[in-house]
N, C-alpha and C. Protein backbone atom coordinates (compact mmCIF):
# COMPACT_ATOMS: atom_id res chain seq x y z
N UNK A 1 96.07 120.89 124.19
CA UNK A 1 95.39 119.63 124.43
C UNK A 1 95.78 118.62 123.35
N UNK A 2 95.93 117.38 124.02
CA UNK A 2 96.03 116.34 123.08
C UNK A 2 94.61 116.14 122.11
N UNK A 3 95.06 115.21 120.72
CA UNK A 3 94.07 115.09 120.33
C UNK A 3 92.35 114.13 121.00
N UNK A 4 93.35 113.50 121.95
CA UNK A 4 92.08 112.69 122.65
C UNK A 4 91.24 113.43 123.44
N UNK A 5 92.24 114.65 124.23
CA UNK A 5 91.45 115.56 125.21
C UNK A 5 90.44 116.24 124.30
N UNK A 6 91.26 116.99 123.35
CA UNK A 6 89.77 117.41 122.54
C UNK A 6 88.21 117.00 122.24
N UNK A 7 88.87 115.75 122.08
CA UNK A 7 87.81 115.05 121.63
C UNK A 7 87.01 114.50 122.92
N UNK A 8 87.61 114.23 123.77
CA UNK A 8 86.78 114.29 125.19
C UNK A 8 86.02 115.67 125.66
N UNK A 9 86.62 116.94 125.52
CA UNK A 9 86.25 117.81 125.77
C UNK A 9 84.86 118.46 124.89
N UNK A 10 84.74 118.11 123.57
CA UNK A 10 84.25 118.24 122.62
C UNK A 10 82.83 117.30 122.93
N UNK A 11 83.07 115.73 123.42
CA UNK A 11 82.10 115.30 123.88
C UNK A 11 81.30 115.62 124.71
N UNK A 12 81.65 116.23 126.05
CA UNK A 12 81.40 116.68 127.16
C UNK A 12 80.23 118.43 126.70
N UNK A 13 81.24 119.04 126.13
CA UNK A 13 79.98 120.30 125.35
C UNK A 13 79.26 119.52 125.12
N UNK A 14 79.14 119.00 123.79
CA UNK A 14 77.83 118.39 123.24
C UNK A 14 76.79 117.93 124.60
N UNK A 15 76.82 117.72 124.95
CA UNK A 15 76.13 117.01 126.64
C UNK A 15 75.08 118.61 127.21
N UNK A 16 75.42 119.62 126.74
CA UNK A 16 74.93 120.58 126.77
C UNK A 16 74.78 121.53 125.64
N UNK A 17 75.22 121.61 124.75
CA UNK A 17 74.79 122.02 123.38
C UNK A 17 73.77 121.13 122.90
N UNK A 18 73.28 119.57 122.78
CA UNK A 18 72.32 119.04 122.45
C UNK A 18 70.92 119.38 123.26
N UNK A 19 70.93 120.45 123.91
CA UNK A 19 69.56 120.64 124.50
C UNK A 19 69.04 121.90 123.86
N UNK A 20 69.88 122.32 122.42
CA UNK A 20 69.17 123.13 121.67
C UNK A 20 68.59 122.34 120.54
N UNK A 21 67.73 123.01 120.14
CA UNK A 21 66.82 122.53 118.99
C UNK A 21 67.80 121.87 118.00
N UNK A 22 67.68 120.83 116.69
CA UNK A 22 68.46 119.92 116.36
C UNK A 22 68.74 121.35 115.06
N UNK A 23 69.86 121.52 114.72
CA UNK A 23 70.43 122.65 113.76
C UNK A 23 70.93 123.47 114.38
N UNK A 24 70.08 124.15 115.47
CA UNK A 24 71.01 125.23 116.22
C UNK A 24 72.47 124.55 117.52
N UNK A 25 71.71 123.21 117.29
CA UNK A 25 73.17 122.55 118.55
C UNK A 25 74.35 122.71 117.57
N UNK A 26 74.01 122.72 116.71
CA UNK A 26 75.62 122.23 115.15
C UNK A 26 75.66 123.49 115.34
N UNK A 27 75.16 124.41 114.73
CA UNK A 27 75.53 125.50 114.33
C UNK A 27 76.64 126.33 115.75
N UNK A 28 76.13 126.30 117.38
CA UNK A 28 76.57 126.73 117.85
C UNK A 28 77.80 125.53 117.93
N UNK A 29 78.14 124.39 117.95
CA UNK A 29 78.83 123.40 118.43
C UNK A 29 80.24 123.61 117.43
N UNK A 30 79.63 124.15 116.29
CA UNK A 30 80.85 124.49 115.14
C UNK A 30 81.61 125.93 115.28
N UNK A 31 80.82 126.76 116.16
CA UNK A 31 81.41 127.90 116.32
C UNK A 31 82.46 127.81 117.77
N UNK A 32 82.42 126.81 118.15
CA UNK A 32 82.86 126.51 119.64
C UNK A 32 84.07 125.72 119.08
N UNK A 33 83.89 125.16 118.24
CA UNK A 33 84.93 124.35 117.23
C UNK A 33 85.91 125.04 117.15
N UNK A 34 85.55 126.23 115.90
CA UNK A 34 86.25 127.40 115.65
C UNK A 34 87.33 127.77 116.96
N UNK A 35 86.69 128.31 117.67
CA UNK A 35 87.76 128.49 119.24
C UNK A 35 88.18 127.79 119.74
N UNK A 36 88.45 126.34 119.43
CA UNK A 36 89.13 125.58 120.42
C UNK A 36 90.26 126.05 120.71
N UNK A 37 91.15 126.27 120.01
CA UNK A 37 92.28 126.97 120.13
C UNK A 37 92.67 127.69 121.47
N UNK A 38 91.19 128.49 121.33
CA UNK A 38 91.07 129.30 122.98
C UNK A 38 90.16 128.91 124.13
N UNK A 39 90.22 127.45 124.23
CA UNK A 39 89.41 126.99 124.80
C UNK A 39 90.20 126.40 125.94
N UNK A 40 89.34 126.87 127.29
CA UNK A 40 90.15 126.22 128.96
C UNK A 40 89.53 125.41 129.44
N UNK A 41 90.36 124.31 130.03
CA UNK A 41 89.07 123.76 130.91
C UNK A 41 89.78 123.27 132.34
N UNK A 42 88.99 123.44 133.26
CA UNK A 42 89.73 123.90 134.46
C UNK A 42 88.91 122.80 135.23
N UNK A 43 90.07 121.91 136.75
CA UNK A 43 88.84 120.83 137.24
C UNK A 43 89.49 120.93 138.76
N UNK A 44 88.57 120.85 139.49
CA UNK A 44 89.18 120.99 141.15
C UNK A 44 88.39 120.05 141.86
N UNK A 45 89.31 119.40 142.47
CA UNK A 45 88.07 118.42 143.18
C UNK A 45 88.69 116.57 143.06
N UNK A 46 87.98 115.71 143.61
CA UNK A 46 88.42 114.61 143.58
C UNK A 46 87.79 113.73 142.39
N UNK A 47 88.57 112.63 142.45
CA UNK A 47 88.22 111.99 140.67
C UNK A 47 87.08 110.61 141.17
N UNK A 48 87.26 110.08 142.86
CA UNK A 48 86.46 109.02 143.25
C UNK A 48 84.88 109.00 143.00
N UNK A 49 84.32 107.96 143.48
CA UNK A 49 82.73 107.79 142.76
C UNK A 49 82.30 108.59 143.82
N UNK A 50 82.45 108.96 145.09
CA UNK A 50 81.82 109.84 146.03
C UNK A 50 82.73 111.20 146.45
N UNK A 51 83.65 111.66 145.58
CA UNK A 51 84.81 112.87 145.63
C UNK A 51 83.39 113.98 145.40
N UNK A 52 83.70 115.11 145.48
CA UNK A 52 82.83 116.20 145.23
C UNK A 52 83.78 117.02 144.18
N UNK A 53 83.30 117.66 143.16
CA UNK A 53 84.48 118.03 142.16
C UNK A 53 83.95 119.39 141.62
N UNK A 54 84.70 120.70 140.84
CA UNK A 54 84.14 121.45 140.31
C UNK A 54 84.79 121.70 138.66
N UNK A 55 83.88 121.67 137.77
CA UNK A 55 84.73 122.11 136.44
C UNK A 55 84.31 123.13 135.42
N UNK A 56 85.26 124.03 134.85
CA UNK A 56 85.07 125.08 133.96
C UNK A 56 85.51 124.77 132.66
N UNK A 57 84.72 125.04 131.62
CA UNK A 57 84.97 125.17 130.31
C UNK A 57 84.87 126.53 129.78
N UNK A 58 85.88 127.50 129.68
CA UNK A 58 85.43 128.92 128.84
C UNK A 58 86.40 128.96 127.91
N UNK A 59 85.72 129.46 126.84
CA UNK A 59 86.26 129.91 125.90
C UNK A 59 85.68 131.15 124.94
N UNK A 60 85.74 131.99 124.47
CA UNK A 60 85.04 133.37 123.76
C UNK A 60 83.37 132.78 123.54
N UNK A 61 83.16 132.27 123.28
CA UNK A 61 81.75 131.80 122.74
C UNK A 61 81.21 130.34 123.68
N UNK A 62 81.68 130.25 124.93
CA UNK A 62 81.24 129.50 125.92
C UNK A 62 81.53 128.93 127.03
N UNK A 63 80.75 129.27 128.49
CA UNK A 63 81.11 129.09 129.55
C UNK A 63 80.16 128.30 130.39
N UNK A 64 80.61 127.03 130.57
CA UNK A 64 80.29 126.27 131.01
C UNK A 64 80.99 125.94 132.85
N UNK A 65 80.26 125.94 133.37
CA UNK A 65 80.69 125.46 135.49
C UNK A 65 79.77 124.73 135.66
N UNK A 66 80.17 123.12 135.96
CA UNK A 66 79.34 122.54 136.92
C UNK A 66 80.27 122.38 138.29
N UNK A 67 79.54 122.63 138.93
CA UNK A 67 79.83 122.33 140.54
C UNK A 67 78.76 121.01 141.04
N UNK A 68 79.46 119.95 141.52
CA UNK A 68 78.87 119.13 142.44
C UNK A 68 79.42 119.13 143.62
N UNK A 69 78.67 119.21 145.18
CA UNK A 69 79.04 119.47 146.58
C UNK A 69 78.09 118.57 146.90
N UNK A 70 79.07 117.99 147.78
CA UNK A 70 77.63 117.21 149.11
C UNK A 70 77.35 118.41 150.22
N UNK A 71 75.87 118.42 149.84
CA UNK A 71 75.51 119.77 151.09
C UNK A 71 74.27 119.02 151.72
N UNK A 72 74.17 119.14 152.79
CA UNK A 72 73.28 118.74 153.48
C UNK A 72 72.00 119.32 152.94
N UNK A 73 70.59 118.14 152.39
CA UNK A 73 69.90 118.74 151.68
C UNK A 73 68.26 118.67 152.39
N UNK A 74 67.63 119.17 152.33
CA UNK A 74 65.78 119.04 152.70
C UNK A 74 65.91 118.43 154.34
N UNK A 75 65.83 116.96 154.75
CA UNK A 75 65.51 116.67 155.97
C UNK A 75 67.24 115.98 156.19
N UNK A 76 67.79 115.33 155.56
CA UNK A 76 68.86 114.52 155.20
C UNK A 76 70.15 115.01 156.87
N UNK A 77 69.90 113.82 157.21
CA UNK A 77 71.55 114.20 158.40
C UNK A 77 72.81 113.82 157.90
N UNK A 78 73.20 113.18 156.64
CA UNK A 78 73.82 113.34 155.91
C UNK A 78 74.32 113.96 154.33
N UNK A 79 75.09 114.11 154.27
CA UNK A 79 75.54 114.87 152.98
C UNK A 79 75.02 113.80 151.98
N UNK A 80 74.48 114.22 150.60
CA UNK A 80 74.06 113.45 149.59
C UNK A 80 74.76 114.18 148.09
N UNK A 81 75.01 113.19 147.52
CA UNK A 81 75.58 113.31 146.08
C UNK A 81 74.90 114.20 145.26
N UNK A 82 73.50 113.90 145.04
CA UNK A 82 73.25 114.71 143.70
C UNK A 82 72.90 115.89 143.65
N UNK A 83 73.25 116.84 144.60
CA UNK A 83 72.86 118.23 144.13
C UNK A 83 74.37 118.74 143.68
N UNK A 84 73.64 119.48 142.47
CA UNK A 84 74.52 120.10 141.46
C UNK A 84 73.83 121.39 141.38
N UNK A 85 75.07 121.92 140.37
CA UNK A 85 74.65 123.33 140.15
C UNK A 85 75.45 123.44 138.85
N UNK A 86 74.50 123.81 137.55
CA UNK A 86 75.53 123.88 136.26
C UNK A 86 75.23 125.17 135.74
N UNK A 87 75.75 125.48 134.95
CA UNK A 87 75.72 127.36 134.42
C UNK A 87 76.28 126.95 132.90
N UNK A 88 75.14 127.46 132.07
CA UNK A 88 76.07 127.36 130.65
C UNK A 88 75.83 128.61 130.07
N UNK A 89 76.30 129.63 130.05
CA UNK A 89 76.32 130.36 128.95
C UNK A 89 77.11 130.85 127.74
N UNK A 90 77.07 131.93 127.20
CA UNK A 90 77.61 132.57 125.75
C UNK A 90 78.11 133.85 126.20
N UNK A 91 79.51 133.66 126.46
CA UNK A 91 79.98 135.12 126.58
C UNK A 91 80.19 136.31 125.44
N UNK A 92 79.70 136.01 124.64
CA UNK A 92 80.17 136.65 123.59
C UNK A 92 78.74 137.15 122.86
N UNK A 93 77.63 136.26 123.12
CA UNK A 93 76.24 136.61 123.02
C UNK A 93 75.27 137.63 123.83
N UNK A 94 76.43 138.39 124.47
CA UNK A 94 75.58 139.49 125.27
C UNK A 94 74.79 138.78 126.37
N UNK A 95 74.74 137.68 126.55
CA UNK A 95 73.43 136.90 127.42
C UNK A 95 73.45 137.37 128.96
N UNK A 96 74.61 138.16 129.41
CA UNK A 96 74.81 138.52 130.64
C UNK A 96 74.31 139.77 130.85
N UNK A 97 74.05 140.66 129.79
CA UNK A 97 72.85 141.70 129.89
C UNK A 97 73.85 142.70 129.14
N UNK A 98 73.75 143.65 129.14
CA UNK A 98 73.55 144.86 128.38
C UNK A 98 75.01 145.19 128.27
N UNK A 99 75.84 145.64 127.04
CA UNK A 99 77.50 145.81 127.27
C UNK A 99 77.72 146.80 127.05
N UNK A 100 77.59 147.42 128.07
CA UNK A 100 77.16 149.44 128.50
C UNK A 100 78.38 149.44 128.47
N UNK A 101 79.85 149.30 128.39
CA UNK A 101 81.25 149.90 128.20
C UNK A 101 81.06 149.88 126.66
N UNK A 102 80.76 149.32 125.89
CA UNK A 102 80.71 148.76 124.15
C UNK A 102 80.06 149.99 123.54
N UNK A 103 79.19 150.00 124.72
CA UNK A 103 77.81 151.34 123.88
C UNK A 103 78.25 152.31 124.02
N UNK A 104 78.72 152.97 125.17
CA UNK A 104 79.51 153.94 125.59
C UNK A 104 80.79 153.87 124.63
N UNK A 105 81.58 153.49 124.21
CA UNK A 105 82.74 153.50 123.41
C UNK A 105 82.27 153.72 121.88
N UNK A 106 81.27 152.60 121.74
CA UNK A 106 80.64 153.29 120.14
C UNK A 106 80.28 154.83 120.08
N UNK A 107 79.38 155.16 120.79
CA UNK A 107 78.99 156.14 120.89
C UNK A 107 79.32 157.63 121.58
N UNK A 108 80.71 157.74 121.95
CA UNK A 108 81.37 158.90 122.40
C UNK A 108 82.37 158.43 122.10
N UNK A 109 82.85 157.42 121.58
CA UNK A 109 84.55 157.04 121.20
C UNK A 109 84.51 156.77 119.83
N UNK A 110 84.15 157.04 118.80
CA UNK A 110 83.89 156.47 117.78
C UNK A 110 85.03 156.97 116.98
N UNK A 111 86.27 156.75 116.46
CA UNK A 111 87.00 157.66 115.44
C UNK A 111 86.70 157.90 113.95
């Protein structure tokens, strides 16, 4: 990435890292830093004011998907803009539940 993309990309986290308490957004925002290096960001979809678009940010310590679709919503006979669907988590924080290959390898693979 260029240096501008970074820095676009970098903006765009923050947009969801600022909805942690004020210290823990830095703290995780600097460790996300750290990985830029290994950081993707992936976009499908159209760029217009009414395009429907989908985008990924992962990198070791964060995975970010928003998806916006026009889906036909509640009573509506047409498709409407604002339903979204965003997902942020911490791959690296266990947050996806339990890392039963890890435990299993500590614990019968151990040399």
């Amino acid at each position: 990435m260029t240096p501008g993309q970074r820095y676009l990309l970098l903006t765009l986290i923050q947009t969801y890292t600022s909805h942690l308490r004020p210290g823990h957004d830095q703290v995780w925002l600097e460790e996300i830093k750290r990985h830029l290096s290994e950081t993707w960001f992936a976009w499908m979809g159209g760029f217009g004011d009414n395009d429907v678009f989908y985008y990924k940010v992962h990198s070791p310590v964060l995975l970010v998907e928003f998806d916006m679709h026009k889906g036909v919503f509640l009573n509506n006979d047409e498709p409407e803009k604002f339903h979204i669907h965003i997902v942020v988590r911490t791959p690296n924080g266990n947050d996806y539940g339990k890392d039963l290959l890890r435990q299993h390898l500590e614990r019968f693979h151990r040399q």
